[in-house]
N, C-alpha and C. Protein backbone atom coordinates (compact mmCIF):
# COMPACT_ATOMS: atom_id res chain seq x y z
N UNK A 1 -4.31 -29.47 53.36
CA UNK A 1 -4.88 -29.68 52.05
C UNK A 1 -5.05 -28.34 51.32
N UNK A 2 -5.12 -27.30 51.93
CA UNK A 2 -5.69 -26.04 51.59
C UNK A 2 -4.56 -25.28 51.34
N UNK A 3 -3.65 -25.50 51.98
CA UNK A 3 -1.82 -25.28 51.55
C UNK A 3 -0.86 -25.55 50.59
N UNK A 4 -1.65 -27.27 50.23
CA UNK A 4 -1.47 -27.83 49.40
C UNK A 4 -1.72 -27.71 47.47
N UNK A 5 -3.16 -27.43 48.31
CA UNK A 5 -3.80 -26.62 46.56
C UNK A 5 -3.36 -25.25 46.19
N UNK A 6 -3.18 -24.29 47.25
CA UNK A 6 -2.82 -23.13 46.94
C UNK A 6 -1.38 -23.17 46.68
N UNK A 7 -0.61 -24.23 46.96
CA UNK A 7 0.77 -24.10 46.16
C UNK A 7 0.46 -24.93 44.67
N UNK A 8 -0.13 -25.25 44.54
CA UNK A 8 0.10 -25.84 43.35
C UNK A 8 -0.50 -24.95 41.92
N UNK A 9 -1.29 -24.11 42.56
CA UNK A 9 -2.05 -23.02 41.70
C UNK A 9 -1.45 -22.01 41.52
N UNK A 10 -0.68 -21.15 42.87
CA UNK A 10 0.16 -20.33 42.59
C UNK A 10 1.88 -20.79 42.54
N UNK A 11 2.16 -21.77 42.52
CA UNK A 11 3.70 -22.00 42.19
C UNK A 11 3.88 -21.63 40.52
N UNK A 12 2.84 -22.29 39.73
CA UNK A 12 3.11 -22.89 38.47
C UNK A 12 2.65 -21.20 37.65
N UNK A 13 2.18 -20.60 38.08
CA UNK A 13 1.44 -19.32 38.08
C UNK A 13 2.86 -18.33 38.09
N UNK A 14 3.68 -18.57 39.08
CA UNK A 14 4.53 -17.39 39.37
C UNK A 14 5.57 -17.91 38.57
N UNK A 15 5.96 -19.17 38.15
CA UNK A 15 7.14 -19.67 36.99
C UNK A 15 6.64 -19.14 35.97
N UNK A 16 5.29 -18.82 35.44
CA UNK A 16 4.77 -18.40 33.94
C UNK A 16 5.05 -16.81 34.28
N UNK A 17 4.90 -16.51 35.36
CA UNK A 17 5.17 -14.77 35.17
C UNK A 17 6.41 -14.35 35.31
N UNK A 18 7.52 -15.12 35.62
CA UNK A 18 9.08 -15.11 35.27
C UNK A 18 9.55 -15.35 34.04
N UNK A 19 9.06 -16.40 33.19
CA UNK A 19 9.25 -16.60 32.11
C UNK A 19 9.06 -16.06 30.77
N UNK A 20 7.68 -15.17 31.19
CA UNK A 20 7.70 -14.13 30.13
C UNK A 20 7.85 -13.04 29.28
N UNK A 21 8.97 -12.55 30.41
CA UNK A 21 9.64 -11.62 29.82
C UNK A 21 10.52 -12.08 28.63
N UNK A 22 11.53 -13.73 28.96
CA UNK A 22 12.09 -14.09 28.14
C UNK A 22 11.41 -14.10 27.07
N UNK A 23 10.33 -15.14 27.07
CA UNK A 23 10.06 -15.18 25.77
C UNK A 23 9.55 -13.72 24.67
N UNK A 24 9.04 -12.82 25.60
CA UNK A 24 9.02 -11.52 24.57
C UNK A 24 10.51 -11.22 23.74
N UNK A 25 11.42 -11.35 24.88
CA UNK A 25 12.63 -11.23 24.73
C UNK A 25 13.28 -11.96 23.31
N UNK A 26 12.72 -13.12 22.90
CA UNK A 26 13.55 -13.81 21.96
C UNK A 26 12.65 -13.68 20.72
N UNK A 27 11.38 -12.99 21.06
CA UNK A 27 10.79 -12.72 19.51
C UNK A 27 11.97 -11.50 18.98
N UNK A 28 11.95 -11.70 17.35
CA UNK A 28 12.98 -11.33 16.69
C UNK A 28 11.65 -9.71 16.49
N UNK A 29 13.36 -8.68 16.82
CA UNK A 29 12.88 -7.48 16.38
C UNK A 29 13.28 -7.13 15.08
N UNK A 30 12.28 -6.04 14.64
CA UNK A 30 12.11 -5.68 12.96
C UNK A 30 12.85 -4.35 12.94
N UNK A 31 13.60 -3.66 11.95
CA UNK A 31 13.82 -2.80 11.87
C UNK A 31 13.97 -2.19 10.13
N UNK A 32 13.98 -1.49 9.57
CA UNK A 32 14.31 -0.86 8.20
C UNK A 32 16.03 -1.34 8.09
N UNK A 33 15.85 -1.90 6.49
CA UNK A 33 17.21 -2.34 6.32
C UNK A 33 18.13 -1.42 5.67
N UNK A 34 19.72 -1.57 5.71
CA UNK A 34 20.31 -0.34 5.42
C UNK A 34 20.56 -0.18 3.77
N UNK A 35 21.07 0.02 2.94
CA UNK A 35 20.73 0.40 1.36
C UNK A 35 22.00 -0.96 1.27
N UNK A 36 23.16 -0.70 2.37
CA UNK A 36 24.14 -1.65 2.12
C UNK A 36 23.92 -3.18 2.16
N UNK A 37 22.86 -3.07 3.06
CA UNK A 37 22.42 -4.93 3.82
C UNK A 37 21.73 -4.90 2.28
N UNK A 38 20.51 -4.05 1.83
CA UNK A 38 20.10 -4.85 0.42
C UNK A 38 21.14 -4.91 -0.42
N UNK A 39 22.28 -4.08 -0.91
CA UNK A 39 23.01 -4.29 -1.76
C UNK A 39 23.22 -5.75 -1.63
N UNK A 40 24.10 -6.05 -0.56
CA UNK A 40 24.62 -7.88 -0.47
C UNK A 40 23.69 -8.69 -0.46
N UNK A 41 22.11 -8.13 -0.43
CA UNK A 41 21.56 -9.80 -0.27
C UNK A 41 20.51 -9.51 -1.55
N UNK A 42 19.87 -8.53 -2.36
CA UNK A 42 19.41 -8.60 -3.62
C UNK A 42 20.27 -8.85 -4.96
N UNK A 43 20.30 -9.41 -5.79
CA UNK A 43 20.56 -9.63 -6.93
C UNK A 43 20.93 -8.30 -8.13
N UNK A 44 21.44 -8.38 -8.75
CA UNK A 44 21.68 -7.21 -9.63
C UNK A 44 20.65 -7.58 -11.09
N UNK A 45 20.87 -8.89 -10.77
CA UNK A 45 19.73 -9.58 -11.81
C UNK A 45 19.54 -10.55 -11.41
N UNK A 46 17.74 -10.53 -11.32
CA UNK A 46 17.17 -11.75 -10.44
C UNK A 46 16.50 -12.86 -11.58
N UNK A 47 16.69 -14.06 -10.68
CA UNK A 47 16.15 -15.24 -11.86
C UNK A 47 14.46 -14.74 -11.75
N UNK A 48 13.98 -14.99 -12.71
CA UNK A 48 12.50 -15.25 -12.71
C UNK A 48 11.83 -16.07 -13.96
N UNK A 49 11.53 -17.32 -13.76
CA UNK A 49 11.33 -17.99 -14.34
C UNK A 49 12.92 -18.40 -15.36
N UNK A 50 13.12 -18.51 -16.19
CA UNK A 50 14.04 -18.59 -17.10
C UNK A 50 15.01 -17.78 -17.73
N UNK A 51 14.11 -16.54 -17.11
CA UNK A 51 15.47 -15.07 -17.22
C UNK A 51 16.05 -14.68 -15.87
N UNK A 52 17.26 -14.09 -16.25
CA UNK A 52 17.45 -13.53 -14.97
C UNK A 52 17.35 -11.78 -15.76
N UNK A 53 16.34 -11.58 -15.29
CA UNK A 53 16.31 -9.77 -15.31
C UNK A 53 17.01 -8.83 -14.31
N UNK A 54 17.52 -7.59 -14.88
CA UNK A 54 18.26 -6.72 -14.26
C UNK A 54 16.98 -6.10 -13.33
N UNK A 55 17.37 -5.99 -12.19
CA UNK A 55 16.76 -4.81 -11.13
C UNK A 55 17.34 -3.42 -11.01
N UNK A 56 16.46 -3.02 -10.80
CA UNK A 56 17.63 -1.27 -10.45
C UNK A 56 17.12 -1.19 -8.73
N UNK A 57 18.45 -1.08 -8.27
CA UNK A 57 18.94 -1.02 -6.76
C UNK A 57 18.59 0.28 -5.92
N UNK A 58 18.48 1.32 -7.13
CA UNK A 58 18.09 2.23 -6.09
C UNK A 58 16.57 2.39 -5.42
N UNK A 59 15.63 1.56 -6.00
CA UNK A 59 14.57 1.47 -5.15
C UNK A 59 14.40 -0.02 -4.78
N UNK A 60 15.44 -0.40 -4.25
CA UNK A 60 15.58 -1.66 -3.38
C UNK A 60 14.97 -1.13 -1.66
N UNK A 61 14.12 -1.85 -1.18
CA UNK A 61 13.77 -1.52 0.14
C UNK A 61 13.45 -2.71 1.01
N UNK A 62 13.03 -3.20 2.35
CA UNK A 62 13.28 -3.71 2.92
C UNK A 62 13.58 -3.48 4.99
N UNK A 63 13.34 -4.94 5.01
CA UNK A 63 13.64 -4.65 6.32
C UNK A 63 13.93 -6.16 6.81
N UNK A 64 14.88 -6.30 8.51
CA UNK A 64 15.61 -7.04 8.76
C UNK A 64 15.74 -7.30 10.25
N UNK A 65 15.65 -8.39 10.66
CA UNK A 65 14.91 -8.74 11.73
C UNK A 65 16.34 -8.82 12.59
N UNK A 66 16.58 -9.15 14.19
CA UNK A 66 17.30 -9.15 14.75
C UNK A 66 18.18 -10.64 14.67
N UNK A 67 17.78 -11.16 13.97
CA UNK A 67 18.05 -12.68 13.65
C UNK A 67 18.81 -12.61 12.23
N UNK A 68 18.91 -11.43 11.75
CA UNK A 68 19.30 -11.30 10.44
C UNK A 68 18.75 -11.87 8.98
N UNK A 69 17.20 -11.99 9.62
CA UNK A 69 16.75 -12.87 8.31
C UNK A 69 15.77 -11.63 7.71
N UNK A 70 16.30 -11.65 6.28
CA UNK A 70 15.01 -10.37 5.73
C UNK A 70 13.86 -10.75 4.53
N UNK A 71 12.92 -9.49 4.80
CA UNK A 71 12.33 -8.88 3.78
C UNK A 71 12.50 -8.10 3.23
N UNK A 72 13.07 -8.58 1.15
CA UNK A 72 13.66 -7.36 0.75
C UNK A 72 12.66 -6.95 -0.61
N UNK A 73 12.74 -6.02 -1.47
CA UNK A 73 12.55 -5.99 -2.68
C UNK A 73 12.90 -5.30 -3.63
N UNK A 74 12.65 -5.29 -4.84
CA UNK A 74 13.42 -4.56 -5.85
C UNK A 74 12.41 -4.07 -7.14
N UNK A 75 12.25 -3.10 -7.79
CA UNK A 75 11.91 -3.19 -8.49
C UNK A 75 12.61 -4.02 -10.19
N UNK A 76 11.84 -4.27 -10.72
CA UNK A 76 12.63 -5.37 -11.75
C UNK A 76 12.42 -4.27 -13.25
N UNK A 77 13.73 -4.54 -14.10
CA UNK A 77 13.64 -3.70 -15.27
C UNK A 77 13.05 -4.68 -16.20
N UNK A 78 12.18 -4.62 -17.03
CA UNK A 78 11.48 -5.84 -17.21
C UNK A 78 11.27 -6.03 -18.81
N UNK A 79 11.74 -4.33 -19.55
CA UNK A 79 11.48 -3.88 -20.79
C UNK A 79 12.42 -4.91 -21.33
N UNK A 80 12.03 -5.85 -22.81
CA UNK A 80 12.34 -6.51 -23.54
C UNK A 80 12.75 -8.10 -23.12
N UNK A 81 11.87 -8.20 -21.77
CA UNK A 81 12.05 -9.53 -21.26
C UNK A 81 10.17 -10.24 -21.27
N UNK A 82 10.37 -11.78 -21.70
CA UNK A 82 9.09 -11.94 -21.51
C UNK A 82 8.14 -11.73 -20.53
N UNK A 83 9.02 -11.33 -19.37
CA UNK A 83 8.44 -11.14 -17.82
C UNK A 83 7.63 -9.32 -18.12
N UNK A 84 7.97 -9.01 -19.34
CA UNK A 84 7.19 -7.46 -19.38
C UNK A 84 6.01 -7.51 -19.32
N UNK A 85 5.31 -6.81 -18.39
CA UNK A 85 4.27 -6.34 -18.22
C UNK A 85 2.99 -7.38 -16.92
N UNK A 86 3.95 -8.72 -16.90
CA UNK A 86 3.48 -9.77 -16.27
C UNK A 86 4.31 -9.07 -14.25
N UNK A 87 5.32 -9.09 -14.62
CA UNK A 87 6.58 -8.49 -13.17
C UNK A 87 6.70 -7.02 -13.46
N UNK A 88 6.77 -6.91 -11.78
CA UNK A 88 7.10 -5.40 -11.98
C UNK A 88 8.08 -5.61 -10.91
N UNK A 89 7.73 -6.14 -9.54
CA UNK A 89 8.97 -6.14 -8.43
C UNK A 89 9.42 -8.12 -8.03
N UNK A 90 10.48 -7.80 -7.43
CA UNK A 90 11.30 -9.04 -7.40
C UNK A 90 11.39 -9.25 -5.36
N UNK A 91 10.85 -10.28 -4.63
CA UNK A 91 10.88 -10.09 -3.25
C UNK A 91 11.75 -11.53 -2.53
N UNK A 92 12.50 -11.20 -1.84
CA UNK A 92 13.39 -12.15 -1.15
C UNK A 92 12.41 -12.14 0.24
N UNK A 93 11.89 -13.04 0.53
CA UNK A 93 11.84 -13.47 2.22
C UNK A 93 12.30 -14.48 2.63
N UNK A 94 12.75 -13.98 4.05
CA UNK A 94 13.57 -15.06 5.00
C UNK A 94 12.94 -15.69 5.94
N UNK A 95 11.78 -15.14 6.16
CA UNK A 95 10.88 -15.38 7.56
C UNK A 95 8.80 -15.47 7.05
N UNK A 96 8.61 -16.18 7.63
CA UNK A 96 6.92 -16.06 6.74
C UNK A 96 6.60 -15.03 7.13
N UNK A 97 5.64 -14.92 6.27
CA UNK A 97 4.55 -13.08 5.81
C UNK A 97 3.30 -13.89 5.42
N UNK A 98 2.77 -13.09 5.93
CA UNK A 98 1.59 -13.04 5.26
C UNK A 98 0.87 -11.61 4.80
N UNK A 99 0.70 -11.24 3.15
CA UNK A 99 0.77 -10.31 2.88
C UNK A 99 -0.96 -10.42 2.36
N UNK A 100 -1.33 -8.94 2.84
CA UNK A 100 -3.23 -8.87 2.04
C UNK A 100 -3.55 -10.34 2.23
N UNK A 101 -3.19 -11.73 2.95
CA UNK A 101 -3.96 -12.70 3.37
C UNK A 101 -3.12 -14.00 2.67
N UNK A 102 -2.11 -13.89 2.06
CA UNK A 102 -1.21 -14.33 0.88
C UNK A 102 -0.24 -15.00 2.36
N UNK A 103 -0.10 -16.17 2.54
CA UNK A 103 1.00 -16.39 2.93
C UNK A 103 2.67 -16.77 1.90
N UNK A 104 3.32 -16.16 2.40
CA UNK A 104 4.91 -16.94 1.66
C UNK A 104 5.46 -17.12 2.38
N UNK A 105 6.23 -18.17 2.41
CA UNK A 105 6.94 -18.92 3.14
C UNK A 105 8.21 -18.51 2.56
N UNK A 106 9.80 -18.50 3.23
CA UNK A 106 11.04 -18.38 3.12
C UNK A 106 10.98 -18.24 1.54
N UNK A 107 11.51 -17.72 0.27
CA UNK A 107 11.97 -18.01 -0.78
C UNK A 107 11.68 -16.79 -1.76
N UNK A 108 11.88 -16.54 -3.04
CA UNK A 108 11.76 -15.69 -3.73
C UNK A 108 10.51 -15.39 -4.65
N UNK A 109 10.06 -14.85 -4.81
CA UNK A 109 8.79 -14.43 -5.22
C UNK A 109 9.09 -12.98 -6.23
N UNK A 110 8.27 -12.96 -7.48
CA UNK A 110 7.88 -11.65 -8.71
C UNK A 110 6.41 -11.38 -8.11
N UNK A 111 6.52 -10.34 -7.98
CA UNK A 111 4.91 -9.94 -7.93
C UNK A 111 4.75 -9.20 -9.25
N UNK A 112 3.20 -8.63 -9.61
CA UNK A 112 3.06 -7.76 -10.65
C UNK A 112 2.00 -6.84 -10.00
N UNK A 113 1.36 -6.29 -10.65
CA UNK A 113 -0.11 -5.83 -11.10
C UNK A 113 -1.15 -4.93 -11.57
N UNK A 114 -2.48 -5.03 -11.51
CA UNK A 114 -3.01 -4.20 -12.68
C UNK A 114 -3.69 -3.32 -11.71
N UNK A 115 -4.48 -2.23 -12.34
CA UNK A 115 -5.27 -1.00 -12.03
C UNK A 115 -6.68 -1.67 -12.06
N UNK A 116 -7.38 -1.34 -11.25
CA UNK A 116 -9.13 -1.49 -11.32
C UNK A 116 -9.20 -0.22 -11.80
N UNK A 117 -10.78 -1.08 -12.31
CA UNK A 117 -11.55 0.36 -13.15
C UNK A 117 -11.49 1.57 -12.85
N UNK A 118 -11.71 1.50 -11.43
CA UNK A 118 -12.38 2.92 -10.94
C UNK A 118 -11.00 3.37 -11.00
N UNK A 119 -9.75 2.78 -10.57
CA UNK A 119 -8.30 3.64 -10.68
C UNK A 119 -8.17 3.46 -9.26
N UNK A 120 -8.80 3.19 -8.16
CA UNK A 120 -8.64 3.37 -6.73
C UNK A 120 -8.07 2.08 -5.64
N UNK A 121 -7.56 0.71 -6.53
CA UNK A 121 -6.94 -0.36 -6.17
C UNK A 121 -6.08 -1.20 -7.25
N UNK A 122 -5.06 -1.67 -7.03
CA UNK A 122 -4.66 -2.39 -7.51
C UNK A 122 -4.55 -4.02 -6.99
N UNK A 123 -4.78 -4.89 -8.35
CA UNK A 123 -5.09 -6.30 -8.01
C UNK A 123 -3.32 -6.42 -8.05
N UNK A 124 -2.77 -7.05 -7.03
CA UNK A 124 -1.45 -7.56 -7.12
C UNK A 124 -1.38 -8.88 -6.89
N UNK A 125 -0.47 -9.72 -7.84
CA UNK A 125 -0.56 -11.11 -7.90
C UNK A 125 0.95 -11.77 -7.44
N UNK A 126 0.78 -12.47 -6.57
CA UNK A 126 2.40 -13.16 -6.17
C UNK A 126 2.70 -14.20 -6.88
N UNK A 127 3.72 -14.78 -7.50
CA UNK A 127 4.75 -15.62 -8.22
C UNK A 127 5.47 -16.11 -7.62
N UNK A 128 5.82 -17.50 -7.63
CA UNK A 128 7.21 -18.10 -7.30
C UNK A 128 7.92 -17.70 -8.29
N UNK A 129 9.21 -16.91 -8.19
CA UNK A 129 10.12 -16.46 -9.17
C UNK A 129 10.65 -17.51 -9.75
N UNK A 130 11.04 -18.36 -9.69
CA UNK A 130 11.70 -19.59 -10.45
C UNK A 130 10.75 -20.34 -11.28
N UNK A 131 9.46 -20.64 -10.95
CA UNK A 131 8.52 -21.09 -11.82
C UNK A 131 7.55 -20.17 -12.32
N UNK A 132 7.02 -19.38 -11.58
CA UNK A 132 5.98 -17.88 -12.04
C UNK A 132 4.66 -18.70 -11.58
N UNK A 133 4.37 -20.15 -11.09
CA UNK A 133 3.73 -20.58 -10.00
C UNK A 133 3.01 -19.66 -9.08
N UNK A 134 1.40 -19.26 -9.44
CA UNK A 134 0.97 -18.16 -8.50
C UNK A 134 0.53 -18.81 -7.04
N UNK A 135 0.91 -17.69 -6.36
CA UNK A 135 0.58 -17.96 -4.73
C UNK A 135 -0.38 -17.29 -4.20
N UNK A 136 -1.17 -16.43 -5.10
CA UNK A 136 -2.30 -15.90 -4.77
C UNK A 136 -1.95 -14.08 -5.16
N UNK A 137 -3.50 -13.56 -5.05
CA UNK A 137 -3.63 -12.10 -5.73
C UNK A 137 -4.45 -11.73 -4.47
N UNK A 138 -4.14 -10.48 -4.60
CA UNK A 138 -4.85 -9.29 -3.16
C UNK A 138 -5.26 -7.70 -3.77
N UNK A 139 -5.20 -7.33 -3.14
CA UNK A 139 -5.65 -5.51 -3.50
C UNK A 139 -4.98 -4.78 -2.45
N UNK A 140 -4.15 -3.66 -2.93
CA UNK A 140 -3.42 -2.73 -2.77
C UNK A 140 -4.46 -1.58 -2.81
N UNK A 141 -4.63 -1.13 -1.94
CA UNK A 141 -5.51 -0.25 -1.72
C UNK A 141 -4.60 1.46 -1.60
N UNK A 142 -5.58 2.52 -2.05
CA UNK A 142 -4.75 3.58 -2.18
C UNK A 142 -4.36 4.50 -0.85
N UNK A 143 -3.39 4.93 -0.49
CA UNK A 143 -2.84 5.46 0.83
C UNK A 143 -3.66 6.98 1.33
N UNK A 144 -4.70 6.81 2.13
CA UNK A 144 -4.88 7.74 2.37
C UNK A 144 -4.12 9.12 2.68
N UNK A 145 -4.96 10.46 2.75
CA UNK A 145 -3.84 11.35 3.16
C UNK A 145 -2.93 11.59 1.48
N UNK A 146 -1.70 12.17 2.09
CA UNK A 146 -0.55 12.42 1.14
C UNK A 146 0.38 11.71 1.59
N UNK A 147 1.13 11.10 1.01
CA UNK A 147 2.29 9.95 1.18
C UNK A 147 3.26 10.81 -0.07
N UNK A 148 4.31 10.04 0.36
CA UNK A 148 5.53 9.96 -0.58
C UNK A 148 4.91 8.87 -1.83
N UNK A 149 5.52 9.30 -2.80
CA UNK A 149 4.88 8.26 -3.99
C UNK A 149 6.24 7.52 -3.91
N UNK A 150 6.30 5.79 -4.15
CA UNK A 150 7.76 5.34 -4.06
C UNK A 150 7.76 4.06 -4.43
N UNK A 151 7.87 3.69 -6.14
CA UNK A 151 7.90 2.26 -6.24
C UNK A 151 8.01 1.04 -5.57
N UNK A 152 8.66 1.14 -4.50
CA UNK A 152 8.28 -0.32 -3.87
C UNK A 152 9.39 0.57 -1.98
N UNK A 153 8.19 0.20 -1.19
CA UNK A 153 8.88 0.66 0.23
C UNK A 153 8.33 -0.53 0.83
N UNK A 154 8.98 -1.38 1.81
CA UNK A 154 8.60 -2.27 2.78
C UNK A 154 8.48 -1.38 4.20
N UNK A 155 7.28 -1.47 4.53
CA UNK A 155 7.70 -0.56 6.16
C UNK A 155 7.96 -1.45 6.91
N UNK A 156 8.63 -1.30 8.33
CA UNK A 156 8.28 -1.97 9.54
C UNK A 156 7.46 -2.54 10.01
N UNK A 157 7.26 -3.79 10.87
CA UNK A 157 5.84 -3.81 11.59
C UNK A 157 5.04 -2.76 12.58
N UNK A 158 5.86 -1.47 12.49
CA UNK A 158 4.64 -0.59 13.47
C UNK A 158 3.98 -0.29 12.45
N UNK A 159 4.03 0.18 10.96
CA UNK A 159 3.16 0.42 10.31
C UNK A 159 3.12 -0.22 9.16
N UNK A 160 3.90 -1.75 9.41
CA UNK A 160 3.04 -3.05 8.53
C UNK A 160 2.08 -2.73 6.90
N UNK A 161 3.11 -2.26 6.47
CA UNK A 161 2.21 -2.07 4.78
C UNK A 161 3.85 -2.25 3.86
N UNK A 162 3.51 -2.71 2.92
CA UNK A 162 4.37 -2.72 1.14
C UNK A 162 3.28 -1.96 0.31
N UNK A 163 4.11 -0.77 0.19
CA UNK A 163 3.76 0.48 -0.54
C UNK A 163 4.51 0.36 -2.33
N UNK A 164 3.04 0.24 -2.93
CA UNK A 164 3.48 0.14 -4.37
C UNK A 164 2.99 1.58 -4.97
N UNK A 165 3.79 2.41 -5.38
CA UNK A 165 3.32 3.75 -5.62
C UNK A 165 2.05 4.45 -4.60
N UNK A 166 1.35 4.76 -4.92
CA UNK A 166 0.34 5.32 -4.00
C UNK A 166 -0.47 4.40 -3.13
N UNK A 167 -0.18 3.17 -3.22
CA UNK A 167 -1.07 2.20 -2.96
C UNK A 167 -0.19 1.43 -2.26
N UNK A 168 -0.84 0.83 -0.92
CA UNK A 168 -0.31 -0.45 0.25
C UNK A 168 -1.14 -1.45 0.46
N UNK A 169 -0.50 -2.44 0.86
CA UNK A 169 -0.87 -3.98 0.98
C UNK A 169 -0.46 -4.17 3.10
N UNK A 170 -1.54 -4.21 3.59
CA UNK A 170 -0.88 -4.59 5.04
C UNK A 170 -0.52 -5.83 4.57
N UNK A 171 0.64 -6.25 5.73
CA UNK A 171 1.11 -7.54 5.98
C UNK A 171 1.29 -7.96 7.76
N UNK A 172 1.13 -9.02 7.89
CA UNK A 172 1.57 -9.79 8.97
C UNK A 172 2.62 -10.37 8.84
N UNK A 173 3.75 -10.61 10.18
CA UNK A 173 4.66 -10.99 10.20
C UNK A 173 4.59 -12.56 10.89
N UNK A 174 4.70 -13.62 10.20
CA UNK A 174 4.66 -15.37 10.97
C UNK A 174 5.70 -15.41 12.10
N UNK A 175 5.28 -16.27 12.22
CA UNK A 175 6.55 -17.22 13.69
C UNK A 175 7.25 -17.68 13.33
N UNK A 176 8.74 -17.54 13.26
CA UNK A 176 9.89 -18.23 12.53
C UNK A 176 10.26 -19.27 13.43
């Protein structure tokens, strides 16, 4: 009986400690995407709402999972479109995020946003790009230290932030 229980406690025990290497194994790894991977998968002009506005590519940034599904973004040229002053960047995700507490699910999204008083956060608001449908607003808080100043950088998950000029938003990465 005592042979009995102790296989049944440690059998099922030593299959879970074989198995988990796999499964670390098949979570999808993150890495910084190359200027070429955003070229092919951002827009030269993205729909948002009823326009499609031009982006400029050279501060396209991003990153791209081992599964090939990404997080990209762009800043959007926005002068003489009704989207002025409402959009500033244009974001493709492939995989859920949850950004400053904001989940998005797979699809395209305009973010914008404004300055607080004091000058030391920005309120940033997410959009469904096709309708302008908000998905919620967060705060971009300012980067301690000295940073690179850089319209729109997606980091990696080791250091998990979307850097809007001086200011970052952590994010979490979902379970695809």
């Amino acid at each position: 009986m005592k042979l009995y229980l102790t296989t049944m406690l440690i059998l099922p025990a030593l299959i879970l400690l074989l198995l988990s290497p796999l499964a670390q194994a098949q979570k999808a790894a993150w890495r910084q995407a190359t200027d070429a991977e955003l070229a092919s998968l951002l827009p030269a002009r993205a729909q948002v709402e009823k326009e499609h506005i031009e982006t400029e590519m050279r501060t396209a940034s991003g990153i791209v999972n081992s599964r090939g599904h990404f997080i990209a973004g762009v800043v959007l040229l926005t002068t003489g479109y009704s989207a002025e002053g409402k959009y500033s960047q244009y974001l493709i995700v492939q995989a859920p995020i949850r950004i400053g507490g904001i989940l998005l699910k797979p699809g395209e999204y305009a973010f914008g946003w404004t300055r607080s008083q004091a000058g030391d956060a920005l309120t940033v608001h997410f959009n469904q790009a096709a309708t302008g449908a908000l998905m919620g607003t967060t705060d971009a808080h300012r980067i301690a230290g000295s940073s690179r100043v850089e319209p729109l950088h997606i980091w990696p998950p080791e250091k998990a932030l979307i850097q809007i000029g001086r200011f970052a938003i952590p994010y979490e990465l979902g379970d695809e």
